[in-house]
PDB file of N, CA and C in Angstrom:
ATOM      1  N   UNK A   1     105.229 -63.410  41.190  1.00  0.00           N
ATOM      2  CA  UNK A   1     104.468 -64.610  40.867  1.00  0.00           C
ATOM      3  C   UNK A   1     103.698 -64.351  39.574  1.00  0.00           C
ATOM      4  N   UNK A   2     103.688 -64.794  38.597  1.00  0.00           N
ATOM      5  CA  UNK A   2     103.044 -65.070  37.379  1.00  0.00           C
ATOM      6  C   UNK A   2     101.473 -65.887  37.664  1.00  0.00           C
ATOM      7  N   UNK A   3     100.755 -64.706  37.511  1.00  0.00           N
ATOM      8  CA  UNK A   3      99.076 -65.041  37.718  1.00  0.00           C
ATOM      9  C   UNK A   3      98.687 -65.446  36.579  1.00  0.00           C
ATOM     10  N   UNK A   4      98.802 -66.052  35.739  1.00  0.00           N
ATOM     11  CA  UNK A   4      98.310 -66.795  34.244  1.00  0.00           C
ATOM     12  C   UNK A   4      98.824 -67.993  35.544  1.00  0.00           C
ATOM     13  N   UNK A   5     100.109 -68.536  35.380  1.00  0.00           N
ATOM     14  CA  UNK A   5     100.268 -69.977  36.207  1.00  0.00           C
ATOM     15  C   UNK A   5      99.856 -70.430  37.145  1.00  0.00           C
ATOM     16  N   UNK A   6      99.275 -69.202  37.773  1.00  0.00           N
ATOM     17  CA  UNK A   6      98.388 -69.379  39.301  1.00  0.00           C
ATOM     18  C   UNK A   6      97.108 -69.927  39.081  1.00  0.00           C
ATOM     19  N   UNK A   7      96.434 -69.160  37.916  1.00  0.00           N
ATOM     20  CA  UNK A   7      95.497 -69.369  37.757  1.00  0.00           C
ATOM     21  C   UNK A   7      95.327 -70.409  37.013  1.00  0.00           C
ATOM     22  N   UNK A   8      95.893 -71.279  36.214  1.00  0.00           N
ATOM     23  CA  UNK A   8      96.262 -72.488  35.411  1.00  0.00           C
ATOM     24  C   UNK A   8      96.118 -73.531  36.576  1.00  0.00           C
ATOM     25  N   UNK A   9      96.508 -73.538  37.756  1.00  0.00           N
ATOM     26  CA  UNK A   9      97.393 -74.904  38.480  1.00  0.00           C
ATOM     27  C   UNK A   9      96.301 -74.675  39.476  1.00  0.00           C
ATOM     28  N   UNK A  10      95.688 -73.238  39.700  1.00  0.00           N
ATOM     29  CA  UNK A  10      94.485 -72.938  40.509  1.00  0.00           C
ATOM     30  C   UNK A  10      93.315 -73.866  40.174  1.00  0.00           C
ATOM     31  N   UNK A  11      92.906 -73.887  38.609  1.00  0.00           N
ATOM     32  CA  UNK A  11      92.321 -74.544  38.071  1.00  0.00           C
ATOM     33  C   UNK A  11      92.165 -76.099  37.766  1.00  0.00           C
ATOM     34  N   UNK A  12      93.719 -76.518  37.739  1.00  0.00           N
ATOM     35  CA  UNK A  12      94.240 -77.626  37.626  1.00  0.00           C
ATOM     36  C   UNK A  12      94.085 -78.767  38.743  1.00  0.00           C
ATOM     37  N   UNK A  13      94.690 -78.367  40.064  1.00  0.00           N
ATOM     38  CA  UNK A  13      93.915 -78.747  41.569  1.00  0.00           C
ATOM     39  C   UNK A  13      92.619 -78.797  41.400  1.00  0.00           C
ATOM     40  N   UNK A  14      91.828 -77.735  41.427  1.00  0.00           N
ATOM     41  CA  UNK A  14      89.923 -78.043  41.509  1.00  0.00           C
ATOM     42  C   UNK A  14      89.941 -79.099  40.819  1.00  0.00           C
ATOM     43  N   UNK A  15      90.183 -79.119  39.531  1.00  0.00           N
ATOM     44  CA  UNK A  15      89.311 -80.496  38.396  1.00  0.00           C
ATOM     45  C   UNK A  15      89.686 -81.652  38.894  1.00  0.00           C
ATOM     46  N   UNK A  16      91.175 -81.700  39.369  1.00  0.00           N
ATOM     47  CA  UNK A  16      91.794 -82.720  39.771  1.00  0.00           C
ATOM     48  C   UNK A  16      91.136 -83.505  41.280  1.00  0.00           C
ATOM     49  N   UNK A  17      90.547 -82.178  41.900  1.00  0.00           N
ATOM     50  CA  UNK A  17      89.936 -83.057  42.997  1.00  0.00           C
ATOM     51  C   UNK A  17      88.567 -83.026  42.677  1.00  0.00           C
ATOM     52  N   UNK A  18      87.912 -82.599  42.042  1.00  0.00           N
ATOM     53  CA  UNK A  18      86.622 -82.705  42.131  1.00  0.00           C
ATOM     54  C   UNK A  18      86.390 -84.268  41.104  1.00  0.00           C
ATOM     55  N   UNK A  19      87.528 -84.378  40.090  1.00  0.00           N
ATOM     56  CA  UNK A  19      87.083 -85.937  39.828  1.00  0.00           C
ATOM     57  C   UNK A  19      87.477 -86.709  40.967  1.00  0.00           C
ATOM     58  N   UNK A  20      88.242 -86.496  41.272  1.00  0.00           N
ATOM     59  CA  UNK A  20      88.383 -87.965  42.109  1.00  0.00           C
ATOM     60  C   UNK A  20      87.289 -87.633  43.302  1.00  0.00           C
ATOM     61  N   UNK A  21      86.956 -87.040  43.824  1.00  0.00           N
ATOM     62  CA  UNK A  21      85.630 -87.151  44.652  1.00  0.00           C
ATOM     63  C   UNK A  21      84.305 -86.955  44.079  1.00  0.00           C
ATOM     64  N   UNK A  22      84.200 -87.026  42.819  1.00  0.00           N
ATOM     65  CA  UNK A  22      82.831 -87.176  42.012  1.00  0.00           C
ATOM     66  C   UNK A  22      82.271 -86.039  42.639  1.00  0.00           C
ATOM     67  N   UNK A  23      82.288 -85.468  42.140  1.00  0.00           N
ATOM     68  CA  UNK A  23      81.366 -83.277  42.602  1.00  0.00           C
ATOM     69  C   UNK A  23      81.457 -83.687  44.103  1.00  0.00           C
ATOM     70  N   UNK A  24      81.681 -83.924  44.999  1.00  0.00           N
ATOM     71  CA  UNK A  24      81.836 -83.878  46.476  1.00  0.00           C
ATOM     72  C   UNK A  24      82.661 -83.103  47.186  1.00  0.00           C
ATOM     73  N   UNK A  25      82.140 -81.831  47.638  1.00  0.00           N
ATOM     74  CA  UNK A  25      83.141 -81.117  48.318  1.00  0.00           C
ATOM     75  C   UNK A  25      83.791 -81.326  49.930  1.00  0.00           C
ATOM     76  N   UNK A  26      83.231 -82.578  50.086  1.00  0.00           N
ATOM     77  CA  UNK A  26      83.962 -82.476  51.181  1.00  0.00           C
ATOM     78  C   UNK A  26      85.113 -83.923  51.232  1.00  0.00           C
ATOM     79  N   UNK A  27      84.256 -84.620  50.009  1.00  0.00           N
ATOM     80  CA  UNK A  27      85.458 -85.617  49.500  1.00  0.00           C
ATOM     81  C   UNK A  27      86.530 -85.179  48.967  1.00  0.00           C
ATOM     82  N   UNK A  28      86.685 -84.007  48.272  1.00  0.00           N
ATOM     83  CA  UNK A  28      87.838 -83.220  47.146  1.00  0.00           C
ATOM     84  C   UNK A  28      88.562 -83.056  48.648  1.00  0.00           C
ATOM     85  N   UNK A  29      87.839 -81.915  49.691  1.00  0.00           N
ATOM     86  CA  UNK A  29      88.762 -81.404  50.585  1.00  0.00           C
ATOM     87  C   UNK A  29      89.143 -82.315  51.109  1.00  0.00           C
ATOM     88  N   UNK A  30      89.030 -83.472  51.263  1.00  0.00           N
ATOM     89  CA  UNK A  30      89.978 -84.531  52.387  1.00  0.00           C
ATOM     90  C   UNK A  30      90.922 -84.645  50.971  1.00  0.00           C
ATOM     91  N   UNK A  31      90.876 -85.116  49.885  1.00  0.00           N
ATOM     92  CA  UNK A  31      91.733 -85.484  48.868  1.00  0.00           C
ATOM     93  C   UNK A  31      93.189 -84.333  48.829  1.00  0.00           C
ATOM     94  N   UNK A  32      92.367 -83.399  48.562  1.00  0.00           N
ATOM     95  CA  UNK A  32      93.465 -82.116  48.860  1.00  0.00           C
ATOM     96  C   UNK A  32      94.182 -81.953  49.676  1.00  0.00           C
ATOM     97  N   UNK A  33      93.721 -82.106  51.040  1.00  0.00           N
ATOM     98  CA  UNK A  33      94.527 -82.919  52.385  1.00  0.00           C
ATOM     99  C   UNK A  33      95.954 -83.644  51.838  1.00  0.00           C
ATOM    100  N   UNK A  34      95.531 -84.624  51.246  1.00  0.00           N
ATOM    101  CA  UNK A  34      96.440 -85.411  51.134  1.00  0.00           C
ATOM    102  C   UNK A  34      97.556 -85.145  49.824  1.00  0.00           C
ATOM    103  N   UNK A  35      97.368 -84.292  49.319  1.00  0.00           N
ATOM    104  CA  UNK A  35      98.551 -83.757  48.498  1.00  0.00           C
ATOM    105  C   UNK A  35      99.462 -83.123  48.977  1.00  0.00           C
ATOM    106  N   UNK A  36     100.728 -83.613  48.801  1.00  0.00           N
ATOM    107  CA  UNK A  36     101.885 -82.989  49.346  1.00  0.00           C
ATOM    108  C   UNK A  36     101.956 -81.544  48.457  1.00  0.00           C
ATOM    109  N   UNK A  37     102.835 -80.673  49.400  1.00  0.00           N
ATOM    110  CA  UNK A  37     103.530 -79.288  48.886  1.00  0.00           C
ATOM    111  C   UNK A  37     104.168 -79.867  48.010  1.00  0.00           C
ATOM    112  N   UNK A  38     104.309 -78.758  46.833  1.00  0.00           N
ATOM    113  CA  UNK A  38     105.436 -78.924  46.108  1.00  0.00           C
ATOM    114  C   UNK A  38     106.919 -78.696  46.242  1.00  0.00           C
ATOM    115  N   UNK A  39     107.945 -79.943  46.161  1.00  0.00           N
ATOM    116  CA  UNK A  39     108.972 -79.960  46.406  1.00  0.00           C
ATOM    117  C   UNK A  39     109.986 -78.683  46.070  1.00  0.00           C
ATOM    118  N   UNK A  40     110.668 -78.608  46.333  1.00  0.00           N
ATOM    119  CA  UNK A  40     111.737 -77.032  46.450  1.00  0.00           C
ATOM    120  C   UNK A  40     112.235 -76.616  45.187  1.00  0.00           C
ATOM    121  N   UNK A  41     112.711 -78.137  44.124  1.00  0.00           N
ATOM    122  CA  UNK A  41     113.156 -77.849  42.784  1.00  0.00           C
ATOM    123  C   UNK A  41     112.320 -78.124  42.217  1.00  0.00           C
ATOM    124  N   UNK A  42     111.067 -78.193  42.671  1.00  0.00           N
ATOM    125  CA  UNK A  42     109.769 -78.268  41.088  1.00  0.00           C
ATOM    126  C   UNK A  42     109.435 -76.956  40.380  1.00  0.00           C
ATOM    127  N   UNK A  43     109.230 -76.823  39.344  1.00  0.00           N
ATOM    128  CA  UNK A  43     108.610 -75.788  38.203  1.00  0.00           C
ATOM    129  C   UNK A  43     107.671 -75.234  38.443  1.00  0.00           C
ATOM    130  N   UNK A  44     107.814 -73.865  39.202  1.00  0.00           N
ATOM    131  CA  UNK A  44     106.566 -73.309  38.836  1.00  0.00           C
ATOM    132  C   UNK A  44     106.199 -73.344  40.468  1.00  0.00           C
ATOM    133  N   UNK A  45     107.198 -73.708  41.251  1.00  0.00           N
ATOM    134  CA  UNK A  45     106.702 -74.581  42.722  1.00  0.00           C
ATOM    135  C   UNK A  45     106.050 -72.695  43.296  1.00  0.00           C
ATOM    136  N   UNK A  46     106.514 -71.800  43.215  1.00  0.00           N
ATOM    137  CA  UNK A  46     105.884 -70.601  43.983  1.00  0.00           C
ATOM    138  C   UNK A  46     104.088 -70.674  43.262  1.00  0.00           C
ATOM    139  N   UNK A  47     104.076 -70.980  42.495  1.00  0.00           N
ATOM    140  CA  UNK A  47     102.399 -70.474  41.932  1.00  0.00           C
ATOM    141  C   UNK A  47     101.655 -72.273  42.342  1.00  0.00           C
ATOM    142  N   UNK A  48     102.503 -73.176  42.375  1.00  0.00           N
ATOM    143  CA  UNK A  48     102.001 -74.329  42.496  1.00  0.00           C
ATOM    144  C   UNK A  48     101.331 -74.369  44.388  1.00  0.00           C
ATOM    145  N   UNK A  49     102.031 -73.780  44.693  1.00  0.00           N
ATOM    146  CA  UNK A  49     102.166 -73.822  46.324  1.00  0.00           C
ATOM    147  C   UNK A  49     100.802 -72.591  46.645  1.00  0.00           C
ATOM    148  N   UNK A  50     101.033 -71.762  46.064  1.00  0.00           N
ATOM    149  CA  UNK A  50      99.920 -70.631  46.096  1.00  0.00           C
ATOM    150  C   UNK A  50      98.344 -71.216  46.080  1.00  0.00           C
ATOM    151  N   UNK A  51      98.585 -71.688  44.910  1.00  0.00           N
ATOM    152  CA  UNK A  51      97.141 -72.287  44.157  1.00  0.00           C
ATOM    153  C   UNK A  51      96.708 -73.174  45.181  1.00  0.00           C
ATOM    154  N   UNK A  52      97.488 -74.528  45.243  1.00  0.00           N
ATOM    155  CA  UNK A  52      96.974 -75.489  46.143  1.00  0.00           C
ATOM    156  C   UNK A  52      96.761 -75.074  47.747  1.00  0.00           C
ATOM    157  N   UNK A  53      97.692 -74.021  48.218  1.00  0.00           N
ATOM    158  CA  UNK A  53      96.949 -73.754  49.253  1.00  0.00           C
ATOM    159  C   UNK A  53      95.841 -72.835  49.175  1.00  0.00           C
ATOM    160  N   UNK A  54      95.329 -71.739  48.514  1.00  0.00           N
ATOM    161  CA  UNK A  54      94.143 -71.221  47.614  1.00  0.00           C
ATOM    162  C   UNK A  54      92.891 -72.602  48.062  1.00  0.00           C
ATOM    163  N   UNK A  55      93.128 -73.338  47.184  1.00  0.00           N
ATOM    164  CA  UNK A  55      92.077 -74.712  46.663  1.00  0.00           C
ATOM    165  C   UNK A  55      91.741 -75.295  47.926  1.00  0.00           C
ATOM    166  N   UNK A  56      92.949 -75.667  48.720  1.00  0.00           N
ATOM    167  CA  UNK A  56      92.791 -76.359  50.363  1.00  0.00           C
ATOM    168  C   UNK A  56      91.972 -75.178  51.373  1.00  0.00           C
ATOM    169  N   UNK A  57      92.217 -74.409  51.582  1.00  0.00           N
ATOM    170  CA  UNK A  57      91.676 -73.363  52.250  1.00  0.00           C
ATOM    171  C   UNK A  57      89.793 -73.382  51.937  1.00  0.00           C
ATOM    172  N   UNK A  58      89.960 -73.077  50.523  1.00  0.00           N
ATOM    173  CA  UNK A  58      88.030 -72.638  50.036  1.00  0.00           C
ATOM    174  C   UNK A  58      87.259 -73.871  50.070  1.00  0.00           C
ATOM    175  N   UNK A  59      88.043 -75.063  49.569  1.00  0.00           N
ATOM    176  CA  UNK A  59      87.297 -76.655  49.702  1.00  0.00           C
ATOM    177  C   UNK A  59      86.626 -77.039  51.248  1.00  0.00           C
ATOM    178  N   UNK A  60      87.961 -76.610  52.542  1.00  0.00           N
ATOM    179  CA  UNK A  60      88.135 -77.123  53.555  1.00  0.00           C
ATOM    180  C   UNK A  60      86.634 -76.078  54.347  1.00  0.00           C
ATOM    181  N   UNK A  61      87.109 -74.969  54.091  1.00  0.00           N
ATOM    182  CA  UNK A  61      86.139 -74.137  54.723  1.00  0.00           C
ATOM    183  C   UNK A  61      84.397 -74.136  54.218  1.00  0.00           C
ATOM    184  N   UNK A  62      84.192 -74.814  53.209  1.00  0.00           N
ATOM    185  CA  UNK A  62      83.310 -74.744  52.353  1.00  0.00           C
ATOM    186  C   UNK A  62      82.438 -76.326  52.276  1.00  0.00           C
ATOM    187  N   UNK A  63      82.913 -77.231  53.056  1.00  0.00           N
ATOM    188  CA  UNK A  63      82.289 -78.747  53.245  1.00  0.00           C
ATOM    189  C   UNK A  63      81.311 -78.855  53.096  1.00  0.00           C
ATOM    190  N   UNK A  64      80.470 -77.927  53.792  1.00  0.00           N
ATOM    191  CA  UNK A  64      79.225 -78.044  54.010  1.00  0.00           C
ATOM    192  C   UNK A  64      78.331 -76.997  52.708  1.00  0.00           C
ATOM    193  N   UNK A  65      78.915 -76.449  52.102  1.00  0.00           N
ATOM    194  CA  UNK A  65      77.965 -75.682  51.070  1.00  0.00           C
ATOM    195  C   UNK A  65      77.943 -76.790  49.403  1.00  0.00           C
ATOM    196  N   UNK A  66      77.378 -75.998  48.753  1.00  0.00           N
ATOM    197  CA  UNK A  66      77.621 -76.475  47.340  1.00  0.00           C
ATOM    198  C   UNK A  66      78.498 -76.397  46.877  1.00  0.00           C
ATOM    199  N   UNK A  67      78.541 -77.156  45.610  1.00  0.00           N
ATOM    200  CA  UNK A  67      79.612 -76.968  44.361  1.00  0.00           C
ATOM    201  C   UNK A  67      79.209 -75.612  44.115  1.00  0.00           C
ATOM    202  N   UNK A  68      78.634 -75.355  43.755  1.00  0.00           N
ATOM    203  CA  UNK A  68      78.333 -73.954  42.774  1.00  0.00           C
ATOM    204  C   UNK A  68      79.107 -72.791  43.645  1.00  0.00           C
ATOM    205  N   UNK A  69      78.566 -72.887  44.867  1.00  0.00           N
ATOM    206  CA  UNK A  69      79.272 -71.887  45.543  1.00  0.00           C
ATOM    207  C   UNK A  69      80.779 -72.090  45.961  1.00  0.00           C
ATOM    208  N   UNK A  70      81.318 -73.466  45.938  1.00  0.00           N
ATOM    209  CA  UNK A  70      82.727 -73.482  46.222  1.00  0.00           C
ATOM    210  C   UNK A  70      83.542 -72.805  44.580  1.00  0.00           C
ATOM    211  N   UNK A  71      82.744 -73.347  43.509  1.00  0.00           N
ATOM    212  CA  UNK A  71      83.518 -72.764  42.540  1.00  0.00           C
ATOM    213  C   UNK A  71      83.541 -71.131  42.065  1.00  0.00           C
ATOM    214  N   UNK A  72      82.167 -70.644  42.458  1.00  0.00           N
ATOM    215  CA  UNK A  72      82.044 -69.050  42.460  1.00  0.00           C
ATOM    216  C   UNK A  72      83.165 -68.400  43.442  1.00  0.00           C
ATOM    217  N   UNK A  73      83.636 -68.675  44.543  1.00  0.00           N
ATOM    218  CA  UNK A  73      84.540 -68.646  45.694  1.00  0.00           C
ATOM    219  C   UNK A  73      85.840 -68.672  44.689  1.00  0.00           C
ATOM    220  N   UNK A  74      86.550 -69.548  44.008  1.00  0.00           N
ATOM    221  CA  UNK A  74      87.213 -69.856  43.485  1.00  0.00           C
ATOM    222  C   UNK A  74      87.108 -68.704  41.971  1.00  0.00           C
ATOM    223  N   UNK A  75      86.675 -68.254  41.771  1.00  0.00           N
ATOM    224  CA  UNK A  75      86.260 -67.773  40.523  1.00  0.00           C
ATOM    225  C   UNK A  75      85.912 -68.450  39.421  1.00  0.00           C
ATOM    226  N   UNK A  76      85.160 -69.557  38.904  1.00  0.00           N
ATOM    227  CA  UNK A  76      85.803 -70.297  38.189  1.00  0.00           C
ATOM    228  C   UNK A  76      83.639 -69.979  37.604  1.00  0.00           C
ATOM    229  N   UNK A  77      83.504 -68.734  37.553  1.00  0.00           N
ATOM    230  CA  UNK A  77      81.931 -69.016  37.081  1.00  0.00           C
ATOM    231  C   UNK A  77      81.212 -69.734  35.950  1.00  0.00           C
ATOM    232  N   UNK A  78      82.326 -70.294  34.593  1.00  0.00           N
ATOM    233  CA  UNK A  78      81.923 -71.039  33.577  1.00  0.00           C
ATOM    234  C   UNK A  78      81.266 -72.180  34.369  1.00  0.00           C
ATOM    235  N   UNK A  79      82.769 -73.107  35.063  1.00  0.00           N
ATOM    236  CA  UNK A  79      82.176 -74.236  35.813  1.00  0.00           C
ATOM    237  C   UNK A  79      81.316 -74.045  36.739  1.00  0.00           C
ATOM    238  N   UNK A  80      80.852 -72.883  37.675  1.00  0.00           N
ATOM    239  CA  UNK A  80      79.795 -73.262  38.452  1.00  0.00           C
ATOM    240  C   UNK A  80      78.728 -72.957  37.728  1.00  0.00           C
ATOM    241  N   UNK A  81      78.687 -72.395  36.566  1.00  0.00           N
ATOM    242  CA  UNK A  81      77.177 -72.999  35.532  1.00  0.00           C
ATOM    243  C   UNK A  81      77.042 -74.392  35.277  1.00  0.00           C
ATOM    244  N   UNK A  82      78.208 -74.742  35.135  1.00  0.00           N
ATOM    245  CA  UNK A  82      77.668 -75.791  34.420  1.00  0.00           C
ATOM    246  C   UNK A  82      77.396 -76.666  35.870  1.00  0.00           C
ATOM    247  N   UNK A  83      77.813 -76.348  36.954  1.00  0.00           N
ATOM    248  CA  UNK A  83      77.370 -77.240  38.347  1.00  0.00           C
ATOM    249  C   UNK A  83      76.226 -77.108  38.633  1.00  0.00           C
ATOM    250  N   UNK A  84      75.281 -76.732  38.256  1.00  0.00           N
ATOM    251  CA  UNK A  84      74.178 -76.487  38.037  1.00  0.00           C
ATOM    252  C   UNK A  84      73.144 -77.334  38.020  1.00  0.00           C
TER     253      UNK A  84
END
């Protein structure tokens, strides 16, 4: 598995749910819910599948805490400054 793409699509999921639930972590995790796996002939589908289950897992388990701490969880410490 190519960890640059993991970490790309890792990244890519968070932003993707955290807009559509406006910083809400327990709105992102139902959103995330609802994204299908990636199909069998998609690009990239082993790191795509990784990531999003990664993202579903730390969102789902994490409802009840902050942003800051769901994104420190995630590694993503630029953005949990700026969640701040």
């Amino acid at each position: 598995m190519d960890q640059q793409l993991y970490r790309k699509y890792l990244k890519e999921y968070t932003l993707e749910a955290l807009d559509k639930a406006e910083d809400n972590v327990s709105l992102a995790a139902d959103y995330l819910d609802k994204i299908p796996k990636p199909k069998f002939f998609m690009k990239d589908r082993e790191e795509k599948r990784a990531a999003l289950s990664r993202v579903k897992k730390v969102f789902t388990s994490s409802r009840e805490r902050s942003l800051f701490v769901v994104l420190k969880s995630l590694g993503f410490d630029d953005l949990a400054k700026d969640a701040l």
